[in-house]
Protein backbone atom coordinates (compact mmCIF):
# COMPACT_ATOMS: atom_id res chain seq x y z
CA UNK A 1 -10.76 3.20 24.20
CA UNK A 2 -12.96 2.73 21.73
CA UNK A 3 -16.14 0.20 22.73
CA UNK A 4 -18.07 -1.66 19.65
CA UNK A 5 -20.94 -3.95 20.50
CA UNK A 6 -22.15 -6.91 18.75
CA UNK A 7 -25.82 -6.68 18.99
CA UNK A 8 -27.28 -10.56 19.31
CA UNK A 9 -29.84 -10.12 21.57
CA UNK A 10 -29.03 -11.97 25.25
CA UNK A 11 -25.93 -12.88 23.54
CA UNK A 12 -25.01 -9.26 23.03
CA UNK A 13 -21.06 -8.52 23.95
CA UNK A 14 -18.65 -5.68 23.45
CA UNK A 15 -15.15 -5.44 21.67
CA UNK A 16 -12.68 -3.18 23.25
CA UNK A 17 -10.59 -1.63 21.08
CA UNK A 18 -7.59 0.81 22.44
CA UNK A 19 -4.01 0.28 24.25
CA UNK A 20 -2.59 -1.27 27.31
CA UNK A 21 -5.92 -2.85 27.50
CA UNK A 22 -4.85 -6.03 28.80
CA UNK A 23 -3.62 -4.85 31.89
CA UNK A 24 -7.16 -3.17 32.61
CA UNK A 25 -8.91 -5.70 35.44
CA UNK A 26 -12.06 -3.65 35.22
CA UNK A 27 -12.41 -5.13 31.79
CA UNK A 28 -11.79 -8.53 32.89
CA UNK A 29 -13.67 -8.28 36.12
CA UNK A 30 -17.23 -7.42 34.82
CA UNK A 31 -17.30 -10.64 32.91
CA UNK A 32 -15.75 -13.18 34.52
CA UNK A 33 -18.50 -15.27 36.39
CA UNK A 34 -16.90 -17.43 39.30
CA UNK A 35 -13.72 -17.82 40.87
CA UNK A 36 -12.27 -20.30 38.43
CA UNK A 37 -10.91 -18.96 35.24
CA UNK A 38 -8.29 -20.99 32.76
CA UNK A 39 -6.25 -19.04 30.68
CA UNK A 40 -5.03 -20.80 27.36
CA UNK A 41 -1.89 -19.50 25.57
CA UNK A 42 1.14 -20.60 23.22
CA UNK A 43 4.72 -20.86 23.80
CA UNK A 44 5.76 -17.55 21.84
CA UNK A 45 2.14 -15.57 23.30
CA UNK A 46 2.88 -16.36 26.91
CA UNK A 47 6.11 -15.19 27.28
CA UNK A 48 5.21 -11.39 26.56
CA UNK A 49 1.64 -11.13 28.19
CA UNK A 50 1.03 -14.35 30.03
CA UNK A 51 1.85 -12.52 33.18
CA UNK A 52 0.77 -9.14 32.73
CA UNK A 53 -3.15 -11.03 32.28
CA UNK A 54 -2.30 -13.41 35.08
CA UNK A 55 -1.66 -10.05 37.46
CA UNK A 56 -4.87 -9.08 37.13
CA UNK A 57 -6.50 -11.97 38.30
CA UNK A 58 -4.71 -12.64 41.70
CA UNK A 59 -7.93 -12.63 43.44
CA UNK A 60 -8.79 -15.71 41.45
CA UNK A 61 -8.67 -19.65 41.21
CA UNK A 62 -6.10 -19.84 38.21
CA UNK A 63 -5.05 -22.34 36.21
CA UNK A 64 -2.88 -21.89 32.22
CA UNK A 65 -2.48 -24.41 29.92
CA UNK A 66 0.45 -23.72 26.89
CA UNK A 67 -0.14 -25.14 23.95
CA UNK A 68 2.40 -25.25 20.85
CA UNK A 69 2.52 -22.39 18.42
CA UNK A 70 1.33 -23.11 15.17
CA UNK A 71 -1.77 -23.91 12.60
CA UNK A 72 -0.59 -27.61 12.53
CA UNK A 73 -1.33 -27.86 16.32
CA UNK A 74 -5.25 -26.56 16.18
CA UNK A 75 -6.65 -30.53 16.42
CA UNK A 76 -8.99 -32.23 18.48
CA UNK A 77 -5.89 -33.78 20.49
CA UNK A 78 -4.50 -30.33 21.50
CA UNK A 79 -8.21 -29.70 22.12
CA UNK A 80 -8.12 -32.22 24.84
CA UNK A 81 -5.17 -30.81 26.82
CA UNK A 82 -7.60 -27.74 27.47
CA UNK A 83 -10.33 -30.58 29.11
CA UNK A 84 -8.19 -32.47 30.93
CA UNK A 85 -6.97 -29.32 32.85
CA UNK A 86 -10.69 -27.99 33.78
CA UNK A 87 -11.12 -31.20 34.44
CA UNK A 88 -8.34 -32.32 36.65
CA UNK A 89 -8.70 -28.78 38.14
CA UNK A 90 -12.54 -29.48 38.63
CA UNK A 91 -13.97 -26.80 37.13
CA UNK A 92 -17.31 -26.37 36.67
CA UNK A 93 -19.50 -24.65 34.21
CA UNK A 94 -19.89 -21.48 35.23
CA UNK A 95 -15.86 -20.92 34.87
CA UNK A 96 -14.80 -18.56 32.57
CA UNK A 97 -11.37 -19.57 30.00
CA UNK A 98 -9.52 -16.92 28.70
CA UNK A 99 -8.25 -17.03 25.13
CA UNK A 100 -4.72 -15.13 24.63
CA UNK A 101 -3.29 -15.55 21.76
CA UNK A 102 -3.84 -15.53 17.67
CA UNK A 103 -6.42 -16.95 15.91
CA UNK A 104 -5.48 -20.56 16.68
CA UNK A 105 -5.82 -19.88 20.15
CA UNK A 106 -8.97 -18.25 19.77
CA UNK A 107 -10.48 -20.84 18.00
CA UNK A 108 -9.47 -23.72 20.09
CA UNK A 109 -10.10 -22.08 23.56
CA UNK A 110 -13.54 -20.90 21.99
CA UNK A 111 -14.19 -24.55 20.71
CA UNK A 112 -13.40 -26.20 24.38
CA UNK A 113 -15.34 -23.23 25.76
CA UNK A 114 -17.98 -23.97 23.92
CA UNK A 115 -18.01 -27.81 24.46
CA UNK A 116 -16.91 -28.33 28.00
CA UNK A 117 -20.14 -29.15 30.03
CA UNK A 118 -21.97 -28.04 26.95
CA UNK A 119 -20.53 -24.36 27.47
CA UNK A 120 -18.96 -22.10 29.77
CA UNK A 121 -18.02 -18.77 29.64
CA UNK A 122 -15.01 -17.18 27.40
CA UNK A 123 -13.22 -14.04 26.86
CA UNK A 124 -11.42 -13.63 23.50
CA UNK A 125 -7.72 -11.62 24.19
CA UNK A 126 -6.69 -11.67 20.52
CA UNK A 127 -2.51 -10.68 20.13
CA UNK A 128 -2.78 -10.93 16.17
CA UNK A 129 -3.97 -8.48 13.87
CA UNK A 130 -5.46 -11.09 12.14
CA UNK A 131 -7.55 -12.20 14.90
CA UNK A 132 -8.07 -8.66 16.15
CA UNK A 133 -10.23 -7.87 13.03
CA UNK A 134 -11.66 -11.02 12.44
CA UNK A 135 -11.30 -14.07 13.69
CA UNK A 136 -12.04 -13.55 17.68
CA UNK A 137 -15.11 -11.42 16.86
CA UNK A 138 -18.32 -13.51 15.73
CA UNK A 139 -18.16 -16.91 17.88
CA UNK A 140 -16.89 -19.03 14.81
CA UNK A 141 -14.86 -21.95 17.20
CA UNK A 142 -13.28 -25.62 15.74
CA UNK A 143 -10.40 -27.11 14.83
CA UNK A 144 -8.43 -28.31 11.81
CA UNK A 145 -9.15 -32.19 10.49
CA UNK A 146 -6.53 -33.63 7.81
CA UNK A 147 -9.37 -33.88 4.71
CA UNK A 148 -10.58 -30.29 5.57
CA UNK A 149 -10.21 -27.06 7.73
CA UNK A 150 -11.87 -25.70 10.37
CA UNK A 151 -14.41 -28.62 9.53
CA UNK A 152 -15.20 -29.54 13.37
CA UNK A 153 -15.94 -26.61 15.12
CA UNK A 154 -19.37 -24.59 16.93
CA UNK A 155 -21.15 -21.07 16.73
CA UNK A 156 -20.16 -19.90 20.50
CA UNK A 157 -19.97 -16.46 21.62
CA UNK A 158 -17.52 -14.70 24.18
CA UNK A 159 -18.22 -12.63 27.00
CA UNK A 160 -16.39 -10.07 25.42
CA UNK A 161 -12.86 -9.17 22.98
CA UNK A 162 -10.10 -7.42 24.16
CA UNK A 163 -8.37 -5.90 21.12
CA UNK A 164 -5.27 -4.03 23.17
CA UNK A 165 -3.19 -2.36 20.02
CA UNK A 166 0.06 -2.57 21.70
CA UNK A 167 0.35 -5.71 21.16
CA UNK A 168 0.93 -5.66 18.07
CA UNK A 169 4.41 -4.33 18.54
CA UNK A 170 5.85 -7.48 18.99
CA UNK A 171 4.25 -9.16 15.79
CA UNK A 172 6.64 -10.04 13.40
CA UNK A 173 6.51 -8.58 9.92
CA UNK A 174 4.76 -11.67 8.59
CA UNK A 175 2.29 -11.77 10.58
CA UNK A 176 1.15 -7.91 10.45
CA UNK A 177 0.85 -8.46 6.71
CA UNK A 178 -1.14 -11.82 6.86
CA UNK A 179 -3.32 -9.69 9.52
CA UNK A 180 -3.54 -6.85 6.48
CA UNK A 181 -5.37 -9.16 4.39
CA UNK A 182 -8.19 -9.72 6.22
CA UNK A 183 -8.59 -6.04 7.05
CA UNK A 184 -8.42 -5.63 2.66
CA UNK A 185 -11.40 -8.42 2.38
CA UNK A 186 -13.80 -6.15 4.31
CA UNK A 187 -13.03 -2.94 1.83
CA UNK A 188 -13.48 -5.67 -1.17
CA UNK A 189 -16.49 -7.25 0.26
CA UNK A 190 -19.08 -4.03 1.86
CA UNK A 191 -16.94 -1.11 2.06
CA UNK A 192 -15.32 0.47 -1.21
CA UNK A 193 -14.68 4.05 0.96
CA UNK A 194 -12.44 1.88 3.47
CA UNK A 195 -10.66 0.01 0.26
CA UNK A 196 -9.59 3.53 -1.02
CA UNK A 197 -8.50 4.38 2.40
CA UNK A 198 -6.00 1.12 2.67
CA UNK A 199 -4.57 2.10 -0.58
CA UNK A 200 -3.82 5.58 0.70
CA UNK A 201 -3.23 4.46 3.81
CA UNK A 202 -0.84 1.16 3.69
CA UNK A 203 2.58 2.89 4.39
CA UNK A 204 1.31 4.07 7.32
CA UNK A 205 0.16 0.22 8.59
CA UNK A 206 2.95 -1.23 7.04
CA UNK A 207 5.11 1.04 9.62
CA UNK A 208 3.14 0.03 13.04
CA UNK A 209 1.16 4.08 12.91
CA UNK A 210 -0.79 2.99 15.89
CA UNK A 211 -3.45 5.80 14.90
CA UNK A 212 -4.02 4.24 11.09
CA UNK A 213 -3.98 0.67 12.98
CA UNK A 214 -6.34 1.53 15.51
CA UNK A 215 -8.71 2.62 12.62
CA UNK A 216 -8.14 0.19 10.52
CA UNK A 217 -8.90 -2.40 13.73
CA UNK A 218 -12.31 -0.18 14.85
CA UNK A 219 -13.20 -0.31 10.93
CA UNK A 220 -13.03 -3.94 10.57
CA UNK A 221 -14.64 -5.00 13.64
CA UNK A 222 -17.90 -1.90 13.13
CA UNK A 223 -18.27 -4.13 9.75
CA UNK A 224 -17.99 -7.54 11.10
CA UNK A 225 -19.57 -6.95 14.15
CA UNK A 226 -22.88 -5.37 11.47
CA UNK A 227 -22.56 -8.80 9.59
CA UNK A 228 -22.52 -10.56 12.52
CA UNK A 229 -25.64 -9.13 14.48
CA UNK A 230 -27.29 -9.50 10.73
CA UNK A 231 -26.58 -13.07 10.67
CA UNK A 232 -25.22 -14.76 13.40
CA UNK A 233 -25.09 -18.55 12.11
CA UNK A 234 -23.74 -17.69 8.01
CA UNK A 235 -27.29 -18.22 6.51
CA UNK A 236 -26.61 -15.35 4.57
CA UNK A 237 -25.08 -12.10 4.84
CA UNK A 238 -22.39 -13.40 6.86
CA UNK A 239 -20.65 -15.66 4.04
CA UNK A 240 -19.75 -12.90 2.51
CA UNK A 241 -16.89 -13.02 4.71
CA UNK A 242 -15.33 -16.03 3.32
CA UNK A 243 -14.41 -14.18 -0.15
CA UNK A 244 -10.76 -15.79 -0.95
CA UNK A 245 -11.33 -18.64 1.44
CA UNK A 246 -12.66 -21.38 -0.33
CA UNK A 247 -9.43 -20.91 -2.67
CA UNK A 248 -7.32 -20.04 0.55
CA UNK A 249 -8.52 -23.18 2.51
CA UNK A 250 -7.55 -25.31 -0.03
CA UNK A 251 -3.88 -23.98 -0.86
CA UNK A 252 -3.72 -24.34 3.48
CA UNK A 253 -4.85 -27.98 3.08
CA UNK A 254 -3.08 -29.26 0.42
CA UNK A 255 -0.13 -27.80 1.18
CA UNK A 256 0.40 -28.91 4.96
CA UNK A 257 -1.64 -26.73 7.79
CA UNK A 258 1.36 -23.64 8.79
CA UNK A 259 3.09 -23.53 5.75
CA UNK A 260 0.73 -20.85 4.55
CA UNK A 261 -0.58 -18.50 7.42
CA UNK A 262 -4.21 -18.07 6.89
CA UNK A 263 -3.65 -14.48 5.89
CA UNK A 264 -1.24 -15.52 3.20
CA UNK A 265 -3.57 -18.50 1.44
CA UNK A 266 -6.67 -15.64 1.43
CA UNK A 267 -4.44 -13.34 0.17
CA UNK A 268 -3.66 -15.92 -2.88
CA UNK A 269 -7.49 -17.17 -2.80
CA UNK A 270 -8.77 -13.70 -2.64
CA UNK A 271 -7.12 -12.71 -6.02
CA UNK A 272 -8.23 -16.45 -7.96
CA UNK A 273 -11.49 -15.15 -6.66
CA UNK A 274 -10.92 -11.63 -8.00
CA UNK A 275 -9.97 -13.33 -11.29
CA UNK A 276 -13.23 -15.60 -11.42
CA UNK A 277 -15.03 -12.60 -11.06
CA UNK A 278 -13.31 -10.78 -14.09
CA UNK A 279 -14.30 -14.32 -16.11
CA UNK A 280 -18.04 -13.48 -15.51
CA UNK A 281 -17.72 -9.76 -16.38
CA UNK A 282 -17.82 -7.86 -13.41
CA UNK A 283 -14.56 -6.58 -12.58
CA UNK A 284 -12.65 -4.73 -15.20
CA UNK A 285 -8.61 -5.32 -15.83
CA UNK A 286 -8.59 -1.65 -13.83
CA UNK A 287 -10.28 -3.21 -10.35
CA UNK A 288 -8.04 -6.74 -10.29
CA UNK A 289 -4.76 -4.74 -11.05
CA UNK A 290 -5.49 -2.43 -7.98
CA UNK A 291 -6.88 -5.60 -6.03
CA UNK A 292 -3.58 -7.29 -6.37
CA UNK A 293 -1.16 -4.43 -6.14
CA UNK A 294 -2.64 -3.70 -2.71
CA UNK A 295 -1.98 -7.49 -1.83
CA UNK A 296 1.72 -6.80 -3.04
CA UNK A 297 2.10 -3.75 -1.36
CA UNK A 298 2.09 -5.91 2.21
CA UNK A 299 4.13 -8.20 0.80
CA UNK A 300 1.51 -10.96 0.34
CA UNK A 301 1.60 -13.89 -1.52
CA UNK A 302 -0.48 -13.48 -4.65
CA UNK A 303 -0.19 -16.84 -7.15
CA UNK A 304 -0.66 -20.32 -5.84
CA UNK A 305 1.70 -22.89 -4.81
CA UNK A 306 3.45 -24.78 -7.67
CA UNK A 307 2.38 -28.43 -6.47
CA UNK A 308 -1.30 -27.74 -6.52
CA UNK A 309 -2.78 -28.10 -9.37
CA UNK A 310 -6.11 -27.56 -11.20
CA UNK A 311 -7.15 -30.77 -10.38
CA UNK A 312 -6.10 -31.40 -6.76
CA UNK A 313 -7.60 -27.44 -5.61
CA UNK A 314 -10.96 -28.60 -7.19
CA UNK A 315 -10.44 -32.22 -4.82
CA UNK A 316 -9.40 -29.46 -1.65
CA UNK A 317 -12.44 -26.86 -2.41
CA UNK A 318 -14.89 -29.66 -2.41
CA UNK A 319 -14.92 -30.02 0.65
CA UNK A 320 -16.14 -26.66 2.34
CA UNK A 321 -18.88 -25.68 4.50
CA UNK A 322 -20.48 -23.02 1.57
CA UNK A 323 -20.93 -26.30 -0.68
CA UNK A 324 -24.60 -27.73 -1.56
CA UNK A 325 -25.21 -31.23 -2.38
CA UNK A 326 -21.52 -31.48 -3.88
CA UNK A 327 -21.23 -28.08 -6.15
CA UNK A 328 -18.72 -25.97 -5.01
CA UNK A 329 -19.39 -22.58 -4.44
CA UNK A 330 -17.81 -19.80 -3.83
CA UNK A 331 -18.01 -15.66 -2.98
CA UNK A 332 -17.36 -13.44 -5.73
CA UNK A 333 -17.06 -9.64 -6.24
CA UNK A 334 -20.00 -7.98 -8.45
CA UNK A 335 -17.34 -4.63 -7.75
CA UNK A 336 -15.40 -3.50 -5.20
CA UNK A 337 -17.29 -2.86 -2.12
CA UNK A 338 -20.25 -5.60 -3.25
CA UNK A 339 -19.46 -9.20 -2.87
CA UNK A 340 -22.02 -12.16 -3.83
CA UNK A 341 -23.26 -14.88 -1.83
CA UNK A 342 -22.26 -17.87 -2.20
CA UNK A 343 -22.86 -19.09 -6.08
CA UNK A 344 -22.14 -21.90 -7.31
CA UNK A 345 -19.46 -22.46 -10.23
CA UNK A 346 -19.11 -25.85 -12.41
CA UNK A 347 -15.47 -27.14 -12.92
CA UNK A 348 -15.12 -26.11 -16.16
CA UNK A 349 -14.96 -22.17 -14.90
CA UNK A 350 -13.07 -22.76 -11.98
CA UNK A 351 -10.34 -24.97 -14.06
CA UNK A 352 -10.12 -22.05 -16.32
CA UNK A 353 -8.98 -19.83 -13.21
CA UNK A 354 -7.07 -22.26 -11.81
CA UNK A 355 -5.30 -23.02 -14.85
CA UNK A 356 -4.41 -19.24 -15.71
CA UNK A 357 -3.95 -17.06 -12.85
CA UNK A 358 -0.42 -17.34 -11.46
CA UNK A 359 1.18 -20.05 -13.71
């Protein structure tokens, strides 16, 4: 097992990396602070592991709640099935809720964690490779409104992130390669070395290697969890992060939350954001070919949706959390491995991408 911490002072928590980890009660026990302990799950999650976590908490006052399975489903109103259990169940505010699940889990049972009683405890079980790498590690929490996503939401830390590998086994196709595209942002964004290394290395991901996913999982957490501990609250460093997501947001938006997986729309928004950058003169013809072949090569969308169009994705992207006083901006790449914050970029450049790439 490998052990990374995020370094944020008294807020300071570790991610456990490794397999079979969920079935470890050590690692639940040390940070679970009280008898009471909810454990929030989805209809396809719970199945496989809902019982395997529940087993090693015997000793405690339990209560699940199962939500639907799906992007569509992360609103305030599904939100509010997690309160009325603690509350119904009485639970106070030094319980601790357990997130299992993807990154829609995570970020709803992180969001009630973080507002119930103004905060209680929470441990992040992510069963996603997307959320292993990136969403359950750095307290980002909220829901989905119908003008914007992940619009409502809270800075709110776990206890601690349970990254068990073997999990993974029983992620559809799909959802390995939406997983992959988060894992390519962090070689794009700080880390050119690990970029080469996904290009030599993608077969072997692609096929479930549990040694190249393990690495590529410890990789991508060592660099979030260094953005993170730099800049807990995206003042900076940490925007970097949303490279592709501006762009990606908007195709997610506009095109109905879950008919994109996040992965997917970043994947797309990552390469009109690749392109942009190529407009302004800093990426050659060289870097965006091998940018988007490595999208292809796991089978990731690349060009945006038909019924958006330059108009409507400039509607979607203006509303976004990296905006100032109504300009859009966005994260570009100076090169691979060096990312901008967030600049801003008038419509006329951003119609010319949105125009060109992909149509």
């Amino acid at each position: 097992m490998d052990k990374i911490l995020v370094e944020l002072g008294s807020r300071s928590y570790p991610i456990y990396i490794g397999s079979d980890l969920i079935s470890q009660s050590e690692l639940y026990l040390q940070h679970i602070k009280s008898k009471q302990v909810v454990v929030i799950s989805n209809e396809t999650v719970a199945p496989l592991y809902l019982d395997t976590v529940l087993s090693q908490l015997e000793t405690f006052q339990v209560t699940t709640v199962i939500l639907p399975d799906g992007e569509q489903f992360k609103t305030l109103d599904y939100v509010t099935r997690i309160f009325d259990e603690l509350l119904a169940n009485k639970f106070s505010r030094n319980a601790t809720l357990i997130a299992l699940g993807g990154g829609v889990i995570g970020d709803m049972g992180g969001f009630a964690a973080a507002c119930y009683q103004r905060g209680i405890n929470f441990i992040q079980i992510p069963t996603t490779l997307l959320a292993q790498v990136d969403s359950s590690v750095g307290g980002k929490t909220g829901v989905n409104h119908p003008l914007g996503k992940n619009m409502i939401g809270a800075f709110y830390q776990p206890q601690c992130v349970i990254a068990d590998a073997n999990v993974l086994d029983t992620l559809d196709d799909r959802q390995l390669s939406a997983g992959l595209a988060e894992v390519i942002k962090y070689g794009l964004i700080r880390d050119s070395e690990f970029f080469i290394w996904l290009e030599e290395n993608m077969p072997a991901l692609l096929a479930r290697d549990k040694k190249a996913l393990s690495y590529a999982i410890k990789k991508s957490c060592l660099n979030k969890a260094e953005i993170v501990s730099e800049d807990e609250t995206e003042t900076g460093v940490r925007a970097t992060l949303n490279l592709g997501h501006t762009f990606g947001h908007a195709i997610e938006t506009g095109s109905g939350y879950g008919v994109y997986l996040h992965g997917e729309a970043v994947a797309i928004g990552t390469c009109q954001a690749v392109d942009l950058s190529r407009r302004k003169g800093w990426l050659t013809d060289t870097d965006v070919e091998r940018i988007i072949n490595l999208f292809k090569r796991c089978h990731l969308p690349t060009t945006p949706p038909n019924n958006l169009n330059a108009e409507r994705f400039i509607d979607l992207m203006s509303v976004d959390k990296k905006n100032v006083d109504g300009q859009i901006r966005v994260i570009l790449l100076k090169k691979i491995g060096e990312a901008t914050l967030p600049i801003g970029v008038n419509t006329e450049d951003l119609k010319e991408t949105l125009d060109a790439y992909g149509r």
